[in-house]
Protein backbone atom coordinates (compact mmCIF):
# COMPACT_ATOMS: atom_id res chain seq x y z
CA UNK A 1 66.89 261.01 187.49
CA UNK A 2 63.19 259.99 186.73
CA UNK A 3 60.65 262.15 185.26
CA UNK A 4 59.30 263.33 188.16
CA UNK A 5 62.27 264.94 189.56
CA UNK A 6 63.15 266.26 186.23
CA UNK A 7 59.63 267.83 185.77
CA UNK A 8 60.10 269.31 189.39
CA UNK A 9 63.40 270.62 189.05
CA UNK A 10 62.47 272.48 185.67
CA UNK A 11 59.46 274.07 187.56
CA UNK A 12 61.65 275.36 190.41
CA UNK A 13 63.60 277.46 187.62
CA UNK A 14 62.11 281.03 187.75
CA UNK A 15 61.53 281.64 184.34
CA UNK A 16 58.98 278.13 184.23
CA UNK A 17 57.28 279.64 187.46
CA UNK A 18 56.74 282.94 185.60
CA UNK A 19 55.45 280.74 182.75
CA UNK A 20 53.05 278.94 185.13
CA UNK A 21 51.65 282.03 186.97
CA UNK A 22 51.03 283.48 183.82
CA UNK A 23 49.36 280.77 182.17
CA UNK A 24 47.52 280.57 185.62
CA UNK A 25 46.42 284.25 185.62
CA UNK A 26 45.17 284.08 182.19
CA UNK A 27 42.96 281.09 182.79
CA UNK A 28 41.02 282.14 185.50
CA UNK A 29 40.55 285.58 184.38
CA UNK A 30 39.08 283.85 180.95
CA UNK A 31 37.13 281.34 183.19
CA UNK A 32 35.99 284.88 185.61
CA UNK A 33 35.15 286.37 182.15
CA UNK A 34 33.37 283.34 180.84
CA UNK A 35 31.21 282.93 184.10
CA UNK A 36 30.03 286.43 184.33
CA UNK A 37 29.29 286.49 180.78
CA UNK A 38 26.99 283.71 180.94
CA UNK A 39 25.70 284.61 184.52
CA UNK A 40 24.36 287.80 182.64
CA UNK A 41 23.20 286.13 179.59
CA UNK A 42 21.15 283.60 182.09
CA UNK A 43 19.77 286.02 184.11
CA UNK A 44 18.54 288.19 180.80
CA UNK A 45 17.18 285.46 179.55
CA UNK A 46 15.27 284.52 182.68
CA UNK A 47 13.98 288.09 182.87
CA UNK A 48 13.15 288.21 179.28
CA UNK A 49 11.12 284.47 179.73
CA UNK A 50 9.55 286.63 182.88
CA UNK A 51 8.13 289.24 180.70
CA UNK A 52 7.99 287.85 177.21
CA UNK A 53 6.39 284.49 178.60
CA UNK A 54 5.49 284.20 181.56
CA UNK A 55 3.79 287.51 182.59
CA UNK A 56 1.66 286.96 179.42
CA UNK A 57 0.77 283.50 180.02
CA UNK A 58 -0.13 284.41 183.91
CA UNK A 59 -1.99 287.13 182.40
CA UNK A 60 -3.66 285.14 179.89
CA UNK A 61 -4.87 282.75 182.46
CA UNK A 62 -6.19 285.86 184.82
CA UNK A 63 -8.23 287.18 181.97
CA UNK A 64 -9.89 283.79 181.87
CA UNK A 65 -10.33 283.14 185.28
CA UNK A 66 -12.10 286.46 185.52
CA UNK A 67 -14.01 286.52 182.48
CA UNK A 68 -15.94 283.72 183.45
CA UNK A 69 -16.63 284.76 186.70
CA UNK A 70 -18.09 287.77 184.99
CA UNK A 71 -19.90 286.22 182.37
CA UNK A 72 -21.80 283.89 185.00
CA UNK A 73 -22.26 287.14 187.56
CA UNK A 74 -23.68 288.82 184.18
CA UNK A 75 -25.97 286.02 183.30
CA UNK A 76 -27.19 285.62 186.18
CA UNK A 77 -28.02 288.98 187.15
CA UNK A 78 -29.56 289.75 183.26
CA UNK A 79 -31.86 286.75 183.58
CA UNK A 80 -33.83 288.36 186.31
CA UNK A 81 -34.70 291.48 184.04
CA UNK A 82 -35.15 289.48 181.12
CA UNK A 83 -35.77 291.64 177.83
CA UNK A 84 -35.15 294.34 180.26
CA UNK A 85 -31.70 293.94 180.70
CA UNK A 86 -29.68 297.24 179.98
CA UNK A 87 -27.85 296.51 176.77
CA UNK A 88 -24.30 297.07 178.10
CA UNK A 89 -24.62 294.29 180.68
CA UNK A 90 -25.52 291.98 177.49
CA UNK A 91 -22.65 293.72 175.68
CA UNK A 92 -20.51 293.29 178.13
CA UNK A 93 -21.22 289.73 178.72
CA UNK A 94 -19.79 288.84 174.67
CA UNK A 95 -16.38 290.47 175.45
CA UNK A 96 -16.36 288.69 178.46
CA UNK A 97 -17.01 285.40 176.16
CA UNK A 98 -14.52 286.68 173.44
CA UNK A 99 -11.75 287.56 176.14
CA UNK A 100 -12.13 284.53 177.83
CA UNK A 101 -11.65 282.56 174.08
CA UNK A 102 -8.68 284.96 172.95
CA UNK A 103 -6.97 284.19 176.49
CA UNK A 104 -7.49 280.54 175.92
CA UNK A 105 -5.83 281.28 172.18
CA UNK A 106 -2.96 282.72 174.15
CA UNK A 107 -2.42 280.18 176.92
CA UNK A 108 -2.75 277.12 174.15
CA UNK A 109 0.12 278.73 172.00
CA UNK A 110 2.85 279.04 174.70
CA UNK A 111 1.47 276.48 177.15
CA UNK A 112 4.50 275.16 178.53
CA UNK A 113 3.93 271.04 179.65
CA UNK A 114 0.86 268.70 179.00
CA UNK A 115 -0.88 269.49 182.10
CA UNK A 116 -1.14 273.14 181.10
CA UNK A 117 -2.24 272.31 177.41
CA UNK A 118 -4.48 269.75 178.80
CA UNK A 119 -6.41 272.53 181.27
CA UNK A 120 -6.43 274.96 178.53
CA UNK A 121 -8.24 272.52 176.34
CA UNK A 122 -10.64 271.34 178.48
CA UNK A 123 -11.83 274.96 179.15
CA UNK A 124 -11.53 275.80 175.00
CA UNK A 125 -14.41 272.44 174.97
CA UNK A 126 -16.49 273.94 177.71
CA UNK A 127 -16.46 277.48 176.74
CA UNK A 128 -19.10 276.86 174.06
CA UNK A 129 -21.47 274.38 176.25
CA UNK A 130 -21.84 277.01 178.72
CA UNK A 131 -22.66 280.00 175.99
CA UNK A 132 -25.44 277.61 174.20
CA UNK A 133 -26.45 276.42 177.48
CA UNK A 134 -27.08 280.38 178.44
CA UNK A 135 -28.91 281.45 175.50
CA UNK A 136 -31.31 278.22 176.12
CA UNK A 137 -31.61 279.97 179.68
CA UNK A 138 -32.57 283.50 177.71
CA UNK A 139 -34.85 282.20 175.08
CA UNK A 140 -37.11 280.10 178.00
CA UNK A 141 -36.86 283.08 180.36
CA UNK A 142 -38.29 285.46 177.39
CA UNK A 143 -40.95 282.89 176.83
CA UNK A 144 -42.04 282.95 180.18
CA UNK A 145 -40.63 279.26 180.91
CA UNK A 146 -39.42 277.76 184.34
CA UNK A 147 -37.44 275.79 182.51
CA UNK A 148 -35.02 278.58 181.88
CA UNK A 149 -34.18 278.86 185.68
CA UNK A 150 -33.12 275.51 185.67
CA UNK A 151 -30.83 276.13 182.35
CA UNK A 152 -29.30 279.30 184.61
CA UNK A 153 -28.53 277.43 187.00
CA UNK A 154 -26.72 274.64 185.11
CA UNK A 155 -24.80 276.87 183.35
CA UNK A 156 -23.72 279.02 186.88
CA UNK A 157 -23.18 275.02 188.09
CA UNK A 158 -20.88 274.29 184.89
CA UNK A 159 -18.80 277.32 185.56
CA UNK A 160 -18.26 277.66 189.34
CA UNK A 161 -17.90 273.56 189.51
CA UNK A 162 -16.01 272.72 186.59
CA UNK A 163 -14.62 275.88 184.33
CA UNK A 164 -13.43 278.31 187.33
CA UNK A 165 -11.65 275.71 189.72
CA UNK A 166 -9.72 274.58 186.47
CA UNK A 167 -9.29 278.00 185.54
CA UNK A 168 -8.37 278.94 189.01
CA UNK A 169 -5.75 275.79 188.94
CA UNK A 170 -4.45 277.21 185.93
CA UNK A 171 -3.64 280.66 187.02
CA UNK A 172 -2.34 279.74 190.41
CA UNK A 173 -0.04 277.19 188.35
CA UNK A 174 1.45 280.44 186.34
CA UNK A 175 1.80 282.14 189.35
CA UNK A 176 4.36 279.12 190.57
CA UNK A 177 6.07 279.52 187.35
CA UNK A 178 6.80 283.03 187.50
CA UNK A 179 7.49 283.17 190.91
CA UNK A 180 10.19 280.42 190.28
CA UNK A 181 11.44 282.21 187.89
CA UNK A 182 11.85 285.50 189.89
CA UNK A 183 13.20 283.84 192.31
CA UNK A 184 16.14 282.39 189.19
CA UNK A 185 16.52 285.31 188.25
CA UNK A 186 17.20 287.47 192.09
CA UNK A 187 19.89 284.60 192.86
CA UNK A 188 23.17 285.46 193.82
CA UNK A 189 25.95 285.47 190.94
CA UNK A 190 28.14 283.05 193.40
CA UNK A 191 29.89 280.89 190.70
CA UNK A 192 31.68 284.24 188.78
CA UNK A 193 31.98 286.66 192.29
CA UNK A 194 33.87 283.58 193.91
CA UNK A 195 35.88 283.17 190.53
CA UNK A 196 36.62 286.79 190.10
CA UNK A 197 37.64 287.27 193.82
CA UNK A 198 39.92 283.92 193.10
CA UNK A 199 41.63 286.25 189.72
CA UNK A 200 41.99 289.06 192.17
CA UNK A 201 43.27 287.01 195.00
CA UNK A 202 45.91 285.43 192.59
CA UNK A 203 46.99 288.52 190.88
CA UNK A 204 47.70 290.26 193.96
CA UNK A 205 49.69 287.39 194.91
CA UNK A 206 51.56 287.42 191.62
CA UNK A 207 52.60 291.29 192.21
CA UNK A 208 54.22 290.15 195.77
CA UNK A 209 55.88 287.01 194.31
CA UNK A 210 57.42 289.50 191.60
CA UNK A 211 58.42 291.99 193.81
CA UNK A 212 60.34 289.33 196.53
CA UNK A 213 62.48 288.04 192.64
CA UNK A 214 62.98 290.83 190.76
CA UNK A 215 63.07 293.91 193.16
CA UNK A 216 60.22 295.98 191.32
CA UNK A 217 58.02 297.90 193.30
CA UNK A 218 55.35 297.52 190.35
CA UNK A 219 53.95 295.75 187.92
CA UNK A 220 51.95 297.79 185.71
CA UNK A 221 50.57 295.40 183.39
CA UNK A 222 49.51 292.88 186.49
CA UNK A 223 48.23 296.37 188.37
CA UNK A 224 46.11 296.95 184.96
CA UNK A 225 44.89 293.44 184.78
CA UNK A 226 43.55 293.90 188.48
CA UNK A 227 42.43 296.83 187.92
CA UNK A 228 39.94 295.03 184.99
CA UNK A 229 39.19 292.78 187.44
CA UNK A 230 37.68 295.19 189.98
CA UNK A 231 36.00 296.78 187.39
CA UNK A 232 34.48 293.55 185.80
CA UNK A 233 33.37 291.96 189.40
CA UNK A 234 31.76 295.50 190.09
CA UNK A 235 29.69 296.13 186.97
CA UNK A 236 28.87 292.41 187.36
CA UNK A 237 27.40 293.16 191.01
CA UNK A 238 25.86 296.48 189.54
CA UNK A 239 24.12 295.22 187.20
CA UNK A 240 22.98 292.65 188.66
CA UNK A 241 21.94 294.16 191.83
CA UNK A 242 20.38 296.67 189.83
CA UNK A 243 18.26 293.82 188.01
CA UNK A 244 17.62 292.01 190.76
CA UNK A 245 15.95 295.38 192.88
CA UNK A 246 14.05 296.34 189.61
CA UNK A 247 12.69 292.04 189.90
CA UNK A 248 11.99 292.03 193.12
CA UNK A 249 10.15 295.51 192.89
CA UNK A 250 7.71 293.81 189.94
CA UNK A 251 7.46 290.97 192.54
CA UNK A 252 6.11 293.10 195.43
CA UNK A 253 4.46 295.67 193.58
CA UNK A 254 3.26 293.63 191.08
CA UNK A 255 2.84 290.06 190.69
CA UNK A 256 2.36 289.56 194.78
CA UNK A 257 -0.27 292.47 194.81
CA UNK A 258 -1.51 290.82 191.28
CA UNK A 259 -2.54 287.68 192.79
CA UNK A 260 -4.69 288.73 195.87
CA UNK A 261 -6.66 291.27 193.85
CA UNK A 262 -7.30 288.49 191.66
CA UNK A 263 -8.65 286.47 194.56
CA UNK A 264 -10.58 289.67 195.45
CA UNK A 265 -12.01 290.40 192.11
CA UNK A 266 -13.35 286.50 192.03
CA UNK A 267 -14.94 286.34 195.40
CA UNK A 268 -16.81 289.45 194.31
CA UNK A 269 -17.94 288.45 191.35
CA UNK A 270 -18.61 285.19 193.01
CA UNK A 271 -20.73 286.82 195.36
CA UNK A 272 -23.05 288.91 192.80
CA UNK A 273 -23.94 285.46 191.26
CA UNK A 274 -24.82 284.11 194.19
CA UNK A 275 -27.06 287.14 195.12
CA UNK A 276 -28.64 287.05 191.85
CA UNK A 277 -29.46 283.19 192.37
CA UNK A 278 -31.07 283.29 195.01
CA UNK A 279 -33.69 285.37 193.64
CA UNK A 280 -34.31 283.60 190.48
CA UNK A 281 -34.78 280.59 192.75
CA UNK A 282 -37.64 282.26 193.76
CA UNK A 283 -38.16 281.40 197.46
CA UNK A 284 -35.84 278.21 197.49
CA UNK A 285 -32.52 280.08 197.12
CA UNK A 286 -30.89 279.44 200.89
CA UNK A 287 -28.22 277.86 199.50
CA UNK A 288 -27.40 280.68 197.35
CA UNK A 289 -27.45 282.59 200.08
CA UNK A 290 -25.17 280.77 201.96
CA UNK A 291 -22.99 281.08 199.06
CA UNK A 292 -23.21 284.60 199.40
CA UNK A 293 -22.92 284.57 203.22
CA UNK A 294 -19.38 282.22 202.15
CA UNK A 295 -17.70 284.59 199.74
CA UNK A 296 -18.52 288.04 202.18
CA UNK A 297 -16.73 285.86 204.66
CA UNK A 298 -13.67 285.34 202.18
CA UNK A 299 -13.77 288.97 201.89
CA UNK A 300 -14.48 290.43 205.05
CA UNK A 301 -11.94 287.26 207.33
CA UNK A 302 -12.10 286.84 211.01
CA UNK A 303 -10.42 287.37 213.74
CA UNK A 304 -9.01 283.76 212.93
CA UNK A 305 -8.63 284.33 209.02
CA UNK A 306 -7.25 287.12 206.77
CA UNK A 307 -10.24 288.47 204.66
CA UNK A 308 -9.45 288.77 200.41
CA UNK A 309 -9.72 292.83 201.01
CA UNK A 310 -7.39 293.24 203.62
CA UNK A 311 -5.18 290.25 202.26
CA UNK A 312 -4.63 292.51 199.43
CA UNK A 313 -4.54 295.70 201.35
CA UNK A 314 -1.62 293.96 203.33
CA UNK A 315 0.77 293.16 200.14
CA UNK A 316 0.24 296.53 198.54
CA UNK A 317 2.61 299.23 198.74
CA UNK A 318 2.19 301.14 196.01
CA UNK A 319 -0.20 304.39 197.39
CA UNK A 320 -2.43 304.54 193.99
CA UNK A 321 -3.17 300.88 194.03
CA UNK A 322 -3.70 301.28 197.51
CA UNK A 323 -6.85 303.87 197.32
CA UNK A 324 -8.04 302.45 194.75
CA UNK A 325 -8.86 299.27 196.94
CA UNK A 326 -9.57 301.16 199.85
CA UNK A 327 -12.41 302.56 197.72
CA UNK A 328 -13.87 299.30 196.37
CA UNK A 329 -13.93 298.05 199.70
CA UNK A 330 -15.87 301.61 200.81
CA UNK A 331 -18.34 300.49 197.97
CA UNK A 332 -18.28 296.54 198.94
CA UNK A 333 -19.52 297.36 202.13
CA UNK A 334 -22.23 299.19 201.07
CA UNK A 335 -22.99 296.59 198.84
CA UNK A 336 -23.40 294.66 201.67
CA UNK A 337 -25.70 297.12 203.62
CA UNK A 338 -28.12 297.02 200.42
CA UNK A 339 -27.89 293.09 200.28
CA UNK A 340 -29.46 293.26 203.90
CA UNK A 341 -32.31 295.11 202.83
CA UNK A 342 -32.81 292.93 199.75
CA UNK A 343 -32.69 289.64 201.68
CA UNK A 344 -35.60 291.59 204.09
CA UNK A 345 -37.74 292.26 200.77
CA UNK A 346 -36.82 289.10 199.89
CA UNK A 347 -37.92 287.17 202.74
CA UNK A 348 -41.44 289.05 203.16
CA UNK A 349 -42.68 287.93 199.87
CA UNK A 350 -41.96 291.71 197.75
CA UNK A 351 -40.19 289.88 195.07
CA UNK A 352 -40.56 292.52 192.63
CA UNK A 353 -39.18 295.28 194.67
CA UNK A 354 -35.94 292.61 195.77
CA UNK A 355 -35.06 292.35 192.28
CA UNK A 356 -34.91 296.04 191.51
CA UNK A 357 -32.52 296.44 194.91
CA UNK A 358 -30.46 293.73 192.59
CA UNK A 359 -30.72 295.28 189.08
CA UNK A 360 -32.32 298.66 189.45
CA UNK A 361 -34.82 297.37 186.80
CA UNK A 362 -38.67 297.90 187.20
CA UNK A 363 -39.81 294.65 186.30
CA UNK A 364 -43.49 295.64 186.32
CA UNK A 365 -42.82 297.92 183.50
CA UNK A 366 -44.59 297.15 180.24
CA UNK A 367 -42.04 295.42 177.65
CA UNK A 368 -42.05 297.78 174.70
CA UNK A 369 -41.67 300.62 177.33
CA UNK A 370 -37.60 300.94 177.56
CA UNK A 371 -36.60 299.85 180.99
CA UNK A 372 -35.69 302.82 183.69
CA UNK A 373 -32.21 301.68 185.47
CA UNK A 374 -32.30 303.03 189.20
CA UNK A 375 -28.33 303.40 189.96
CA UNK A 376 -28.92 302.62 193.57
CA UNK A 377 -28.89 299.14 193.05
CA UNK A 378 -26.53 295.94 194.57
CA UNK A 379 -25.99 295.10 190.87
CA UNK A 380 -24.19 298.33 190.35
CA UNK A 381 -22.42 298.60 193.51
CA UNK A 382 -20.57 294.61 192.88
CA UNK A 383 -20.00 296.71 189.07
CA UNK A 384 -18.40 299.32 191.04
CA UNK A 385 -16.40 296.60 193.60
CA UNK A 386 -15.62 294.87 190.16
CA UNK A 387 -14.06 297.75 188.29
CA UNK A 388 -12.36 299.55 190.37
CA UNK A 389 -10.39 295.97 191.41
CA UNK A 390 -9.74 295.81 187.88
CA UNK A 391 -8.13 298.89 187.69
CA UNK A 392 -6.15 298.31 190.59
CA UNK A 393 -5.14 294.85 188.64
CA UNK A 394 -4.47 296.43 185.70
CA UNK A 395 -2.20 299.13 187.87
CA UNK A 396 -0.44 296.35 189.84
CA UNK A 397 -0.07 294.42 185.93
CA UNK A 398 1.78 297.99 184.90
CA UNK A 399 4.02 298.05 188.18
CA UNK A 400 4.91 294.48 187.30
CA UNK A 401 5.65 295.38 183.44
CA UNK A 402 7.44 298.59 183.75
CA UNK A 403 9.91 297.10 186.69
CA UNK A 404 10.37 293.57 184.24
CA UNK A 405 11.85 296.03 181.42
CA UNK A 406 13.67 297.88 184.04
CA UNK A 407 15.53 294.70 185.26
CA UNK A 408 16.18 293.10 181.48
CA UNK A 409 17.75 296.92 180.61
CA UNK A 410 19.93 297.30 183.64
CA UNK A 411 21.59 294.19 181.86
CA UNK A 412 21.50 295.18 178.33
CA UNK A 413 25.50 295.44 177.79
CA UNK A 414 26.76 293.77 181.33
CA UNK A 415 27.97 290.76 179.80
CA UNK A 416 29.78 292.17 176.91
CA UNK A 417 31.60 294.87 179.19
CA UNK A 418 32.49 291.88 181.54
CA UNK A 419 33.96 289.99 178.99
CA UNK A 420 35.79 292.61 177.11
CA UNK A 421 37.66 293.72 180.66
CA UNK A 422 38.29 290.51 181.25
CA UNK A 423 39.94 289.87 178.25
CA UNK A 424 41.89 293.38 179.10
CA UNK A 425 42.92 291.74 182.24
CA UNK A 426 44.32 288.65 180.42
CA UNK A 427 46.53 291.03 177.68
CA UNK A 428 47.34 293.51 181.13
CA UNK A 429 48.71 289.73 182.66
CA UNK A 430 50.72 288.65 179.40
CA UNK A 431 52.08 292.92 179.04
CA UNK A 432 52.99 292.56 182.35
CA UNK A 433 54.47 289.12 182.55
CA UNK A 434 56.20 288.52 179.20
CA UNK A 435 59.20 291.05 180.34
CA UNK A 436 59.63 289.46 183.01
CA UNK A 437 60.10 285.79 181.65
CA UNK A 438 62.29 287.11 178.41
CA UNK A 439 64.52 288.60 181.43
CA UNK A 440 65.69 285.14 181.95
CA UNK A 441 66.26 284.24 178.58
């Protein structure tokens, strides 16, 4: 008799098959317990990496993106009021600067490849050429020299044509991260489900094999052990269906929502330079104006081409962040009434009265006399457009935040539980299969 037949022979003996199925049983339900232990742990860690890391580094790139685009709508819009400029637009034009620099602080320390780092440094570089080049704009414009125009407009130029697209790049590229890893982190927990269902299969099996040999109606320490099971695979689906709802709420009412405001809030701020160009290009602004005229048609859209506004409007469900757009848009479009009537001034030569439409500043005001601000002014309706789109940012930031914790807590003890019934389902196999075997012995 060769080896094979012995081997086979030996196996055919009951008490080896009990030996097998038992060995078998405990194996998967350690592999079933394994799997959905690390499942968890992946997915936690993914979630934690979504709000630890990525959300700040998204966020970090945001806050530089729209700094800049304030800064230059600030600068551009002080230079036409000169010394005259209220002192909170000049205030708030150096925390716009020291955001911007923090955020670049942020995004250098947990850049994650060369192409990030490399971005984040070229913007750390440019940051300070386009401050000095702004207060060489200031001092000429105080002195009464055309020569500051031309600085404004080279520092507008280094922003929009160099500093935002890379900032823009930047963003949008931590946007693809963190959707990537949303999408990680919503997948299906195949590998342990199909495992576990495998353990559940197989002890069910086990109790019907043991029934047809030994004439038991039960086996309670195989009916414990599946049991375990059931209770593992459904606190693994709990959880995890729990984490994954709380994700993909942050997705829609957050970081989805998150980026088209963004979009928004640029284009705005895009178009309040452009407005504010075209005036200090005295009579040779056109195309500023067509910038203008380019941005209100990224806003507004066509019957061809969702506009920013109702691009956001459309991925918003949440009814606060809602109104709050719904009200900058209210404001945007009388924005866009007033920018009418300043293009009108404009255009007939009553230069003086144009620019306080745009600032609400009485330039013909002596300079020691403080300067009166009108508040019906485009410069303070694109402040209005502009803030209330941050808010709705910053409420579509806390939607994102608060549903990120929710989804790392819903897994907080999942894959210890798992485990630990698991390895209750391997001792339920062995109390339930070890009389069974020493029956034969």
């Amino acid at each position: 008799m060769d080896l094979r037949e012995r081997i086979l022979r030996r196996v055919a003996r009951p008490p080896e098959q009990l030996g097998l199925i038992l060995t078998g049983l405990v194996l998967v339900c350690l592999i079933t317990g394994l799997a959905g232990l690390l499942d968890v742990q992946h997915r936690r860690d993914v979630l934690v990496g979504v709000a630890d890391r990525s959300s700040p580094l998204a966020g970090a790139a945001l806050t530089v993106y729209q700094s800049l685009s304030d800064a230059d709508a600030i600068a551009t819009g002080a230079f036409l009021t000169g010394d005259q400029a209220p002192a909170d637009l000049r205030a708030r034009y150096r925390t716009d600067i020291t955001e911007a620099a923090s955020a670049l602080s942020t995004a250098a320390a947990g850049a994650p490849d060369v192409k990030t780092a490399t971005a984040v440094a070229e913007l750390t570089a440019l940051l300070p050429m386009y401050t000095g080049i702004v207060e060489k704009a200031e001092t000429n414009n105080l002195l009464q020299k055309s020569v500051g125009a031309a600085y404004l407009r080279e520092s507008s130029g280094l922003v929009r044509e160099r500093m935002l697209p890379v900032a823009q790049q930047l963003f949008r590229d931590e946007m693809v991260r963190l959707s990537v890893a949303q999408d990680d982190a919503g997948s299906l927990a195949w590998f342990p489900l199909t495992i576990g269902g495998l353990a559940l299969i197989a002890l069910l099996a086990s109790q019907v094999y043991l029934r047809r040999t030994t004439n038991r109606t039960l086996n309670a320490g195989l009916l414990g052990a599946s049991v375990a099971v059931v209770a593992a695979l459904t606190w693994l689906v709990a959880a995890s269906a729990t984490a994954v709802g709380h994700n993909d709420a942050g997705r829609e009412g957050g970081s989805v929502p998150l980026e088209a405001l963004a979009e928004a809030r640029i284009t705005v701020l895009t178009a309040r330079s452009e407005e504010a160009l075209s005036l200090v290009a005295r009579g040779n602004g056109q195309r500023y104006e067509d910038g203008y005229k380019q941005a209100r048609q990224r806003l507004d859209g066509d019957k061809a081409q969702l506009g920013s506004f109702a691009a956001a409007l459309d991925r918003i469900g949440d009814a606060p962040i809602r109104s709050t757009v719904e009200s900058a848009v209210g404001t945007w479009q009388r924005w866009r009434t007033d920018h009418q009537q300043l293009r009108e001034l404009d255009d007939k030569g009553e230069y003086i009265k144009a620019v306080r439409l745009a600032t609400g500043v009485d330039t013909t005001l002596q300079e020691a006399m403080p300067a009166k601000i009108e508040q019906d002014n485009t410069g303070t309706l694109a402040a209005d457009v502009d803030k209330k789109l941050g808010e709705a940012v910053g409420q579509a930031q806390s939607v994102f935040d608060d549903q990120a914790a929710r989804a790392v807590n819903s897994l907080s003890v999942a894959d210890v539980g798992i485990a630990i019934l698991m390895l209750l389902a391997c001792a339920g196999v062995a109390f339930g299969m070890a009389p069974r075997i020493r029956e034969y012995r």
